[in-house]
N, C-alpha and C. Protein backbone atom coordinates (compact mmCIF):
# COMPACT_ATOMS: atom_id res chain seq x y z
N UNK A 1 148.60 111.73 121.48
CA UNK A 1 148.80 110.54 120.66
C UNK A 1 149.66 109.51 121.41
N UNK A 2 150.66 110.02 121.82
CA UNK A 2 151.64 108.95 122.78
C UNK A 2 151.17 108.58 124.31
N UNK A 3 150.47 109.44 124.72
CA UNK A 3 149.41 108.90 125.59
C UNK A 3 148.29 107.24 125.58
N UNK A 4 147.46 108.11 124.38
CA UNK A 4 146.67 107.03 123.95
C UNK A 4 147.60 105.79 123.26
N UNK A 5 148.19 105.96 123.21
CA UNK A 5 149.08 104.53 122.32
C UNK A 5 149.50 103.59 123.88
N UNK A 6 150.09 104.23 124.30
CA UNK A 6 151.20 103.39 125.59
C UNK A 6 150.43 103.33 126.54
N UNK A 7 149.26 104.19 127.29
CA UNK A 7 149.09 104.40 128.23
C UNK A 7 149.74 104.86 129.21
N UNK A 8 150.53 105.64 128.97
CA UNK A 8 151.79 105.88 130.01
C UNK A 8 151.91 107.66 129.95
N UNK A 9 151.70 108.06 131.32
CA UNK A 9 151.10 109.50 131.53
C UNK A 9 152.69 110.29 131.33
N UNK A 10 152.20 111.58 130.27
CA UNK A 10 153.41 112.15 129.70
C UNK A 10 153.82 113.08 130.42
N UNK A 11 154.64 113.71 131.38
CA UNK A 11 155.27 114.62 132.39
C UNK A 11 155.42 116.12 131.42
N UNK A 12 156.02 115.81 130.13
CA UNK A 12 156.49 116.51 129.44
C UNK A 12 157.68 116.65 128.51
N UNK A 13 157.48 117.50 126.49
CA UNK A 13 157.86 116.66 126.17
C UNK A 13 158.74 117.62 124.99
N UNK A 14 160.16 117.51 124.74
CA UNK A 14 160.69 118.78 123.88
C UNK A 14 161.34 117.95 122.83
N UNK A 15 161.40 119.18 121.75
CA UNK A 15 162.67 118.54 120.57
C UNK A 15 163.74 118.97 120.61
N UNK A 16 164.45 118.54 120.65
CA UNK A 16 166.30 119.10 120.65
C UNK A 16 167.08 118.22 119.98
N UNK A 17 167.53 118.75 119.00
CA UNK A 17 168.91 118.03 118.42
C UNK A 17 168.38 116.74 117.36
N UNK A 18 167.19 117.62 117.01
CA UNK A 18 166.24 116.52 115.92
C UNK A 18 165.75 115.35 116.83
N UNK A 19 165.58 115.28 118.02
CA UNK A 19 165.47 114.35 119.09
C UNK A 19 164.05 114.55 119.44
N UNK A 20 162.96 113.85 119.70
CA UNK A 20 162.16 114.20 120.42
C UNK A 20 162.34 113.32 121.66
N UNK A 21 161.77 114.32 123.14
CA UNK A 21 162.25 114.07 124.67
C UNK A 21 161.04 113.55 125.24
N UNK A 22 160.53 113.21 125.69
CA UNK A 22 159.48 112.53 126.18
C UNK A 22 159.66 111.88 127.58
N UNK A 23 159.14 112.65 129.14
CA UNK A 23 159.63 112.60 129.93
C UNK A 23 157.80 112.46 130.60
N UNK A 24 158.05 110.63 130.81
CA UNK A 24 156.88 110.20 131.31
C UNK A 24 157.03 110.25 132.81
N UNK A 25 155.84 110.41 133.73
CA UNK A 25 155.80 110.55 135.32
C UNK A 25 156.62 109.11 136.04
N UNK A 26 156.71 108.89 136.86
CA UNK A 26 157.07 107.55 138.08
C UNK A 26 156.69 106.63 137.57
N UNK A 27 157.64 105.70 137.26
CA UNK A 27 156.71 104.24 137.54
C UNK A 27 155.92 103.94 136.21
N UNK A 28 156.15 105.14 135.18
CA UNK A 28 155.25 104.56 133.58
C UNK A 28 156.77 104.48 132.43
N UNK A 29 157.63 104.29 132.97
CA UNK A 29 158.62 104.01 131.42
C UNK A 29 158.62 102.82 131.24
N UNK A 30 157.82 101.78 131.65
CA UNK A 30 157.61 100.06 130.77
C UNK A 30 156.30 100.47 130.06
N UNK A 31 155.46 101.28 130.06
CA UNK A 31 154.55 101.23 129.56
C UNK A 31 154.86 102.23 128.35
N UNK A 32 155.60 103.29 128.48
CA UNK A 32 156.46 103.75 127.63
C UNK A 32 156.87 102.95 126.34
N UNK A 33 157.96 102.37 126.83
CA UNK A 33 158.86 102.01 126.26
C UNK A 33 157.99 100.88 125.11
N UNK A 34 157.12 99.84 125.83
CA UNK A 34 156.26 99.30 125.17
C UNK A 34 157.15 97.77 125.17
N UNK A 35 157.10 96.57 124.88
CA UNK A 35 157.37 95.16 124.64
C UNK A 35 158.45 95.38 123.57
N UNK A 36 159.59 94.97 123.83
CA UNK A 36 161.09 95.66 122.77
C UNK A 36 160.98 96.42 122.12
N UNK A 37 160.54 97.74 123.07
CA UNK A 37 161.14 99.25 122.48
C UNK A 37 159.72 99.06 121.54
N UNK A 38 159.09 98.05 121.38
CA UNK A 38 157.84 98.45 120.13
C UNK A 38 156.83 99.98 120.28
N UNK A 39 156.98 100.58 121.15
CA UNK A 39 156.13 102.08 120.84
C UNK A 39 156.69 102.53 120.06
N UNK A 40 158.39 102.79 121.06
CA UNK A 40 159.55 103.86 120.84
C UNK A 40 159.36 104.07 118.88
N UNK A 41 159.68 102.51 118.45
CA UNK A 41 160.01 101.94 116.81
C UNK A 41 158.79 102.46 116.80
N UNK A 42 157.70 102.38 116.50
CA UNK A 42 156.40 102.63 115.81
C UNK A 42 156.29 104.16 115.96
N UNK A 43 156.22 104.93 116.92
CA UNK A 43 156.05 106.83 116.62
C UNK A 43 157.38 106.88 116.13
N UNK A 44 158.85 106.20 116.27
CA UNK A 44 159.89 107.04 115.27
C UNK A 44 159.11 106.31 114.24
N UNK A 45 158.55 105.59 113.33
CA UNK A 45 158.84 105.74 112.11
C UNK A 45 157.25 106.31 111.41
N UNK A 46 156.42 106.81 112.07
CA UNK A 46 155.20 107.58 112.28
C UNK A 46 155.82 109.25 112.26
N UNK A 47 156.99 109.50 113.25
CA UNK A 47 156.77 110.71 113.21
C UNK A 47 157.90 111.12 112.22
N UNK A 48 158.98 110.20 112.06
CA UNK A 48 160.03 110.40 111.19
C UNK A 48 161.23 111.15 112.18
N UNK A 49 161.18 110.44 113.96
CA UNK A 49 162.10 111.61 113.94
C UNK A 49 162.21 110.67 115.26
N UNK A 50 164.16 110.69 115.76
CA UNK A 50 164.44 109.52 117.13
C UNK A 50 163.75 109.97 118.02
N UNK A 51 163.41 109.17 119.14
CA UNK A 51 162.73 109.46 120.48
C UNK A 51 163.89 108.69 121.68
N UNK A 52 163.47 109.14 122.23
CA UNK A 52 164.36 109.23 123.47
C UNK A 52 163.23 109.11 124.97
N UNK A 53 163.29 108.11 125.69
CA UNK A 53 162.02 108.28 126.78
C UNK A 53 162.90 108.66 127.87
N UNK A 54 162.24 109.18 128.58
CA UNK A 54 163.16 109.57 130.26
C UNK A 54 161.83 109.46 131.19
N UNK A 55 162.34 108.63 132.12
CA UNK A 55 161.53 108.66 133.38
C UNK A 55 161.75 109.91 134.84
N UNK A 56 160.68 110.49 134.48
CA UNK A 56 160.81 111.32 135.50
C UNK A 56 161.18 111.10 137.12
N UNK A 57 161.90 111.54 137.85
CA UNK A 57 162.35 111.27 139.07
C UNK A 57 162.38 112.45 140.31
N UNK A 58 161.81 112.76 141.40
CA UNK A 58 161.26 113.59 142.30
C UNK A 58 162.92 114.00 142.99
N UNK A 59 163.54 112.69 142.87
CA UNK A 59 165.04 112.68 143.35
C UNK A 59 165.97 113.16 142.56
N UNK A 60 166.23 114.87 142.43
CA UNK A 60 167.02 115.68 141.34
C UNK A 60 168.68 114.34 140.32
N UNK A 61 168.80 113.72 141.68
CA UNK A 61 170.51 113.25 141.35
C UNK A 61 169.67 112.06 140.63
N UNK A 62 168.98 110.41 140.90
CA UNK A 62 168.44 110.26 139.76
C UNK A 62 167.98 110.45 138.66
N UNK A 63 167.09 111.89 138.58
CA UNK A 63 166.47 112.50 137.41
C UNK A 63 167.69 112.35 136.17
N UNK A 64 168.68 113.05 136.97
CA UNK A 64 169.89 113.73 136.11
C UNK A 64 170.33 112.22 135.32
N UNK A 65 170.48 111.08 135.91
CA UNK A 65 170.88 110.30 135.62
C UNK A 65 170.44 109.28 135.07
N UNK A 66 168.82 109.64 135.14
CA UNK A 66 167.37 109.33 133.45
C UNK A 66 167.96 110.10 132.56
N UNK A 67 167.87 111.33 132.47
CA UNK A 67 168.32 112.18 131.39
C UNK A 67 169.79 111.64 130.54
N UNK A 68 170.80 111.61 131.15
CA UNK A 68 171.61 111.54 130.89
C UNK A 68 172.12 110.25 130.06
N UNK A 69 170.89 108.84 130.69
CA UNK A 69 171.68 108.20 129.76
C UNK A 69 171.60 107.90 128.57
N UNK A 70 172.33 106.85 128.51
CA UNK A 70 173.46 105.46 128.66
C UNK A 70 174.24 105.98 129.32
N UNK A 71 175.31 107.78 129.39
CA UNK A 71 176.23 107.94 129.36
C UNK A 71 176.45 107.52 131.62
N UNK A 72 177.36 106.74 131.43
CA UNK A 72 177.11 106.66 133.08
C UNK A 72 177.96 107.87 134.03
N UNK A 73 177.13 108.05 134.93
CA UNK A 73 178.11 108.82 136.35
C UNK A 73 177.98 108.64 137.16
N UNK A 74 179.42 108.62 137.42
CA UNK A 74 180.03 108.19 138.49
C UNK A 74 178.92 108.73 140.22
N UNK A 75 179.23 109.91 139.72
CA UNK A 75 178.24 110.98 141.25
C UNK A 75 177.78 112.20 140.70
N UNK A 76 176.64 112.91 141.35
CA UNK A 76 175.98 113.69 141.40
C UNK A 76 175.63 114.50 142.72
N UNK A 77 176.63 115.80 142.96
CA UNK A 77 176.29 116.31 144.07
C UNK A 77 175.58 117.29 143.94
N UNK A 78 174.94 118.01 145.00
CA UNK A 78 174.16 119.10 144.76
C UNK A 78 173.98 120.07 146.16
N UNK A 79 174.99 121.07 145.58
CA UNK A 79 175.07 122.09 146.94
C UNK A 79 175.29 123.55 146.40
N UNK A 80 173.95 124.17 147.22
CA UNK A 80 173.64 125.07 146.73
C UNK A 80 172.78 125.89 145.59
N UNK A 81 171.95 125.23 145.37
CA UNK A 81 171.27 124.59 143.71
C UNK A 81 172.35 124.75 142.48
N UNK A 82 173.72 124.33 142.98
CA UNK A 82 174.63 124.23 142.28
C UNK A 82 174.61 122.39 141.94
N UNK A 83 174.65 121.63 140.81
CA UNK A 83 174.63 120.39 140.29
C UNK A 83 176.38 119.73 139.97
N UNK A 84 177.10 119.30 140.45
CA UNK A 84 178.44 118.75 139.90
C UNK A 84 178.21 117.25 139.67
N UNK A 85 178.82 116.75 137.89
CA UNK A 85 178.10 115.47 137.93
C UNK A 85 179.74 114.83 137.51
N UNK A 86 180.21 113.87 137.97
CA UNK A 86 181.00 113.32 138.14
C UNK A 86 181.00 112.31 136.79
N UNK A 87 182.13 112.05 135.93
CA UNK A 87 182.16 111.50 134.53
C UNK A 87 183.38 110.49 134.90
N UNK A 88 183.71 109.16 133.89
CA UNK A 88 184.86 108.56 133.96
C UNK A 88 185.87 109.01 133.21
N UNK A 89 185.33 109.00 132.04
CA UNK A 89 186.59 109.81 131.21
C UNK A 89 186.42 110.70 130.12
N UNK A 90 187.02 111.30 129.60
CA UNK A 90 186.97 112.63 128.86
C UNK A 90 186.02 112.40 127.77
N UNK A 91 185.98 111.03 127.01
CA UNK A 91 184.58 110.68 126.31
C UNK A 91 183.05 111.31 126.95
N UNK A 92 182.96 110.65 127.84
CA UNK A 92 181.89 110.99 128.56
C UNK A 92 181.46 112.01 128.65
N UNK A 93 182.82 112.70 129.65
CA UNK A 93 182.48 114.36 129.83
C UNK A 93 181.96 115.39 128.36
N UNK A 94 182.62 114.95 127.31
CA UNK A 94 182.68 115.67 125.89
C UNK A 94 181.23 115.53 125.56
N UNK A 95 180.49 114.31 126.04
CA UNK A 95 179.46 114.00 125.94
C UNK A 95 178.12 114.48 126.18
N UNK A 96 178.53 114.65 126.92
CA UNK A 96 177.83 115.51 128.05
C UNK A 96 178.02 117.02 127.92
N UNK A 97 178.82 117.57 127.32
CA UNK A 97 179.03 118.94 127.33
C UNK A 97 178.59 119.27 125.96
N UNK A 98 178.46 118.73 124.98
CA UNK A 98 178.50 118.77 123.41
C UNK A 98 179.05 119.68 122.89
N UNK A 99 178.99 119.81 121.61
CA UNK A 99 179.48 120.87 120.72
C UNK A 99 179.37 121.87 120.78
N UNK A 100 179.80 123.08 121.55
CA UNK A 100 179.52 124.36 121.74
C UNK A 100 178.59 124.23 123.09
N UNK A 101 178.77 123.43 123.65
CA UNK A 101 178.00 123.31 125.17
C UNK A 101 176.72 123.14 124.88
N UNK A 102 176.35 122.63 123.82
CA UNK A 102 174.88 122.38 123.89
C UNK A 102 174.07 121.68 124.50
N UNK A 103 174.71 120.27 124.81
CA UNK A 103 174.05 119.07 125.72
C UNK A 103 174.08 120.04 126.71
N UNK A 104 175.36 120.75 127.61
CA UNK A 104 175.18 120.92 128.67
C UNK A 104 174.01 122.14 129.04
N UNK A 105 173.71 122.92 127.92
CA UNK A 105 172.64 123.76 128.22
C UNK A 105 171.46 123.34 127.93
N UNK A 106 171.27 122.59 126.81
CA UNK A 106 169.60 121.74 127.25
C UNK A 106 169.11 121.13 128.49
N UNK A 107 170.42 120.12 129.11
CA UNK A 107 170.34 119.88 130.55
C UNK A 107 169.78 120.73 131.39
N UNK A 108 170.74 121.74 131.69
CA UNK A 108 170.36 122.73 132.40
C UNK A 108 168.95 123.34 132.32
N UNK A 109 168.60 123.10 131.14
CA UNK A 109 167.31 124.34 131.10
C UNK A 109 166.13 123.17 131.62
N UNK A 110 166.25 121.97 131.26
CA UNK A 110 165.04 120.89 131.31
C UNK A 110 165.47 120.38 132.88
N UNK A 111 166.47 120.77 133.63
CA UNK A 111 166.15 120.05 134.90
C UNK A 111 166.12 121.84 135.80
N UNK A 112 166.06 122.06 135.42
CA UNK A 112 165.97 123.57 135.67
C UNK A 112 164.19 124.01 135.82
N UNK A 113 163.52 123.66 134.66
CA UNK A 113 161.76 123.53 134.86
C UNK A 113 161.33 123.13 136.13
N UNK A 114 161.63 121.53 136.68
CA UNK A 114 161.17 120.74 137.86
C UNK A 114 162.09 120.82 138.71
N UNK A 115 163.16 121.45 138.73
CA UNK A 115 163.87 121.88 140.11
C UNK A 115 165.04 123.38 140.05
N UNK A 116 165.14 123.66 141.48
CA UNK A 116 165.91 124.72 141.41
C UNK A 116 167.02 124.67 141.63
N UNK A 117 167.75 124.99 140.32
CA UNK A 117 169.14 124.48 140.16
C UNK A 117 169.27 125.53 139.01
N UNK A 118 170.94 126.18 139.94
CA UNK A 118 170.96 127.83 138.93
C UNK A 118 172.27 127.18 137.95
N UNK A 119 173.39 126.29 138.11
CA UNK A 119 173.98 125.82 137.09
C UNK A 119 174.37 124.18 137.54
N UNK A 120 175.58 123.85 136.36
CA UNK A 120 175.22 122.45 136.45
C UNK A 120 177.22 122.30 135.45
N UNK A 121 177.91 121.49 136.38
CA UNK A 121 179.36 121.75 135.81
C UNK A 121 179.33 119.78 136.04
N UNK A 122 180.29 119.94 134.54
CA UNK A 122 180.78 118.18 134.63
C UNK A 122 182.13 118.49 134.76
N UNK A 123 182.39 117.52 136.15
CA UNK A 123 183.80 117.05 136.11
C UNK A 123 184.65 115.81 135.89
């Protein structure tokens, strides 16, 4: 359905946190997104439930930093398929870690699919 609407080829696509994730290939999140957010608005109020688009990225430390936002960071290193993502301030980080570590384990598991990366620590 979100295919045929946008034209914009779907990578792959989960619910979490009453959220649906929608993680289109290179180069298709304007077609996504649609002329002011008009897809995004039309399937939330079709499916009854927020959407969230992420553009997929081949470059793990970008990817992370589709996923992640608005929330900004600072850096993203990656040694060892170990991930350290660099935050400004304790907002952020909290942010990023959620309630009982939940953000930080959905992260993990969804950049974990398209790359090999055994954990993932915010500092």
């Amino acid at each position: 359905m979100f295919e045929n609407m946008t034209n914009a080829s779907v990578k792959d696509c989960f619910l979490t946190n009453n959220l649906l994730l929608i993680i289109v290939n290179e180069n298709n999140i304007a077609k996504a997104i649609g002329r002011g957010g008009s897809n995004i608005k039309h399937l939330e109020q079709k499916l009854n439930k927020k959407i969230k688009i992420v553009e997929f990225n081949s470059n793990l430390s970008q990817f992370i930093r589709n996923l992640v936002n608005p929330i900004k960071v600072n850096d993203v290193k990656i040694e060892n398929n170990m991930v350290q993502i660099s935050v400004n301030g304790v907002r952020e980080k909290a942010q990023l870690i959620g309630r009982d570590s939940k953000n930080i384990h959905e992260l993990k598991e969804i950049v974990s699919l398209y790359f090999d990366v055994q954990d993932i620590k915010i500092v």
